[in-house]
N, C-alpha and C. Protein backbone atom coordinates (compact mmCIF):
# COMPACT_ATOMS: atom_id res chain seq x y z
N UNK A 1 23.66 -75.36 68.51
CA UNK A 1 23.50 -75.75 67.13
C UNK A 1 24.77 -75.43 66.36
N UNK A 2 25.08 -76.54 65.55
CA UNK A 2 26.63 -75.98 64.95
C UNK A 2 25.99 -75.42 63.44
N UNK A 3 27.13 -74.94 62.98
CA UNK A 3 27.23 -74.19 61.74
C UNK A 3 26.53 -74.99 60.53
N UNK A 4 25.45 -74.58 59.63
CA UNK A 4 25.03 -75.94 58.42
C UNK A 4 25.03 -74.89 57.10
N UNK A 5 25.57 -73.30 57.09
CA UNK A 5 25.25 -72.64 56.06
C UNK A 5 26.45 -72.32 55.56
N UNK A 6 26.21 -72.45 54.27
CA UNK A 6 27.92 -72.41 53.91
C UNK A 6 28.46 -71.23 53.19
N UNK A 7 29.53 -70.50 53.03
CA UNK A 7 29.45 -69.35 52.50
C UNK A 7 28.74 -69.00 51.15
N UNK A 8 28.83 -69.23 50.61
CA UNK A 8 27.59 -68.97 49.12
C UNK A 8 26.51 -68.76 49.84
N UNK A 9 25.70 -69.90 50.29
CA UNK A 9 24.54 -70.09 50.52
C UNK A 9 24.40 -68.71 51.62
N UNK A 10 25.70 -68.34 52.80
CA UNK A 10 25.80 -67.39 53.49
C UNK A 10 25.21 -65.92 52.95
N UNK A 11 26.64 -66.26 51.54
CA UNK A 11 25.69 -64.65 51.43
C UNK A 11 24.95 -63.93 50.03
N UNK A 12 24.43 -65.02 49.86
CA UNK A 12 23.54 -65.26 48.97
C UNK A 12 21.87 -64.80 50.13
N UNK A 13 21.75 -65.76 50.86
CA UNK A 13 21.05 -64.88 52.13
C UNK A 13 21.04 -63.83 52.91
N UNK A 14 22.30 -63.40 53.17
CA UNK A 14 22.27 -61.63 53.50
C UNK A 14 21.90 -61.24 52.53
N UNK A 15 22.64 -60.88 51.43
CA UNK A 15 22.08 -60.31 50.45
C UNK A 15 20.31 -60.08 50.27
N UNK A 16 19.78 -61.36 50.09
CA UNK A 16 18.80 -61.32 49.87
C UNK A 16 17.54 -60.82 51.09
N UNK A 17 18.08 -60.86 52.21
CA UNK A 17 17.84 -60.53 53.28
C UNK A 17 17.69 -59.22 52.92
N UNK A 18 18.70 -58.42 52.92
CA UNK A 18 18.98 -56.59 53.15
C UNK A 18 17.94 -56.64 51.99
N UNK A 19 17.81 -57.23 50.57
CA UNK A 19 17.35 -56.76 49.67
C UNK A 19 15.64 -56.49 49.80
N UNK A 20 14.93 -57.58 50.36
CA UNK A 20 14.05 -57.46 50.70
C UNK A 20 13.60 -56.61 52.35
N UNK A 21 14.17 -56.58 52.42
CA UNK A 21 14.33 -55.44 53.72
C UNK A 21 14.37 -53.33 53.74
N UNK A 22 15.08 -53.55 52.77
CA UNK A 22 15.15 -52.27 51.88
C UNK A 22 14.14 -52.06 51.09
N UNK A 23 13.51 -53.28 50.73
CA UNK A 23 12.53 -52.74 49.85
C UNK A 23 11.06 -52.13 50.80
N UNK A 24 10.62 -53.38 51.86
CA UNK A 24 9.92 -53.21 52.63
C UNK A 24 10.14 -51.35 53.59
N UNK A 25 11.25 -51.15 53.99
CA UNK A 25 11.44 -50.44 54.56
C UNK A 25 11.34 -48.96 54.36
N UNK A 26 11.89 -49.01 52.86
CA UNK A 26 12.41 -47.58 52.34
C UNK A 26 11.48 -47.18 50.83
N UNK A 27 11.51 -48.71 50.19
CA UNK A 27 10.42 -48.07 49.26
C UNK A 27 8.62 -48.78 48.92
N UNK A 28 8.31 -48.59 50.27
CA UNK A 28 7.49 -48.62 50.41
C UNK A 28 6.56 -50.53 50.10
N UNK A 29 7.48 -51.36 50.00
CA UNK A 29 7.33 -52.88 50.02
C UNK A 29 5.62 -53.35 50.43
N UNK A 30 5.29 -54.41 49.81
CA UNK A 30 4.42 -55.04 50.47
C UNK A 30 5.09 -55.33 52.25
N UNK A 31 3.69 -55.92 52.70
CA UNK A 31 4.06 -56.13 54.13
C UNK A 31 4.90 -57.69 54.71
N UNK A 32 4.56 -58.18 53.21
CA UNK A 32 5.10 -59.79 53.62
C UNK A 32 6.97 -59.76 53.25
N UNK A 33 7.26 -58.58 52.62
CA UNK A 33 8.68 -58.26 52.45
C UNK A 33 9.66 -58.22 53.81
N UNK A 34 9.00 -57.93 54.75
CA UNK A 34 9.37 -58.03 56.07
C UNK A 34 10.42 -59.38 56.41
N UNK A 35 9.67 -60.81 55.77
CA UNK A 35 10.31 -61.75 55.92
C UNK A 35 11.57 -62.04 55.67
N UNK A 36 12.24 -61.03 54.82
CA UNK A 36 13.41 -60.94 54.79
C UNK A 36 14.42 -61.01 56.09
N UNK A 37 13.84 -60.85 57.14
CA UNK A 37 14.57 -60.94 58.30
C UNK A 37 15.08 -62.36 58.77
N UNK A 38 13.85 -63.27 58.15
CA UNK A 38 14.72 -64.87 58.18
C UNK A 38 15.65 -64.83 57.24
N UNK A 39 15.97 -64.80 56.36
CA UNK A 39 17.45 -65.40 55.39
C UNK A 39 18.07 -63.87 55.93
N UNK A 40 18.01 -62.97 56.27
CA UNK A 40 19.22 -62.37 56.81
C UNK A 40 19.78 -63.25 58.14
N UNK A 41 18.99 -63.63 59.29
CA UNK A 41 19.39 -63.63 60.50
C UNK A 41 20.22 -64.87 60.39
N UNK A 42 19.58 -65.95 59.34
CA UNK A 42 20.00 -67.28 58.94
C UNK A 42 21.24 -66.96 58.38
N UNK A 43 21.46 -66.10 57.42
CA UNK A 43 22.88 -65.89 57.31
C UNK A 43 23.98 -65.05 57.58
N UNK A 44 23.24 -64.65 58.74
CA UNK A 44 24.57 -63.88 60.07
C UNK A 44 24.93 -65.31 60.68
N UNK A 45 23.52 -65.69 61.32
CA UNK A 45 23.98 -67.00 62.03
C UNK A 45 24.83 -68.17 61.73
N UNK A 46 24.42 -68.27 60.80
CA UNK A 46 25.14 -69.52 60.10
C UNK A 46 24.84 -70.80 60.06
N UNK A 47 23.37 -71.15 60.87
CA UNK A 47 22.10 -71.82 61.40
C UNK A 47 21.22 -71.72 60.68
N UNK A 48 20.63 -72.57 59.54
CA UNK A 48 19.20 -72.62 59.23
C UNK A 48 18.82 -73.56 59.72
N UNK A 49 17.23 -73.66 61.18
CA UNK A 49 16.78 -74.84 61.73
C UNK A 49 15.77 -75.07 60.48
N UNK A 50 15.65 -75.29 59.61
CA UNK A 50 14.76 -75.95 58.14
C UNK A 50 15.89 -76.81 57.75
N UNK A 51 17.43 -76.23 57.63
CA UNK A 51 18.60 -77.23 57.19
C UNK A 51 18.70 -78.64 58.18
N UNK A 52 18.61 -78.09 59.55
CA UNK A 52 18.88 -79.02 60.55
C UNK A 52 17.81 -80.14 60.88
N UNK A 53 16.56 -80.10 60.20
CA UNK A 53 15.47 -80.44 60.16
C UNK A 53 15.30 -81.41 59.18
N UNK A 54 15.90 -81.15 57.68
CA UNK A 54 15.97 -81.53 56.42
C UNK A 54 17.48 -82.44 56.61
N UNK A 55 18.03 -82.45 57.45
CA UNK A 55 19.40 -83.11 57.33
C UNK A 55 20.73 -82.77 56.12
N UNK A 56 20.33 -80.58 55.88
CA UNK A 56 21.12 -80.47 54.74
C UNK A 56 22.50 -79.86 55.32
N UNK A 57 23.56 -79.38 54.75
CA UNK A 57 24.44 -79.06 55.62
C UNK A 57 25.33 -78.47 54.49
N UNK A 58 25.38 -77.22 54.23
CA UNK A 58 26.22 -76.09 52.98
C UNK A 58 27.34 -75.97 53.14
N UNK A 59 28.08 -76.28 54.43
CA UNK A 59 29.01 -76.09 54.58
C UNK A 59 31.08 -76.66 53.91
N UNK A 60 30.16 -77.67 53.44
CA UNK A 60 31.88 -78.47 53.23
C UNK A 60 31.71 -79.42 54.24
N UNK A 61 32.94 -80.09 53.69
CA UNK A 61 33.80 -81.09 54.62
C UNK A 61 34.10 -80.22 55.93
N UNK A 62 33.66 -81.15 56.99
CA UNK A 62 34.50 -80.61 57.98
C UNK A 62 35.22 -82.05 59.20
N UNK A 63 36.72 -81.28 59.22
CA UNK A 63 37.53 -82.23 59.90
C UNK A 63 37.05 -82.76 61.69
């Protein structure tokens, strides 16, 4: 799968990833906070299969 996440969108998703992750983890979060592990892993990866699915692609022009 090639690259469809583009930096904003990158780390705009970590971010939001750790954020909900921290919350779940450390202060005591609902249990559905967990899900934070998709938009983190999505934006290590650089792969969202919902993008690749939807035909969206964050990245820019590419040559």
């Amino acid at each position: 799968m090639s690259a469809n996440v583009g930096t904003i969108d990158r780390i705009l998703r970590i971010l939001a990833g750790l954020a909900l992750l921290a919350w779940a983890a450390f202060f005591n979060g609902p249990v559905w906070a967990w899900i934070g592990v998709l938009p983190f892993v999505t934006g290590v990866l650089r792969v969202c299969p919902a993008y690749s699915l939807l035909g969206v692609n964050t990245c820019g022009l590419k040559k």
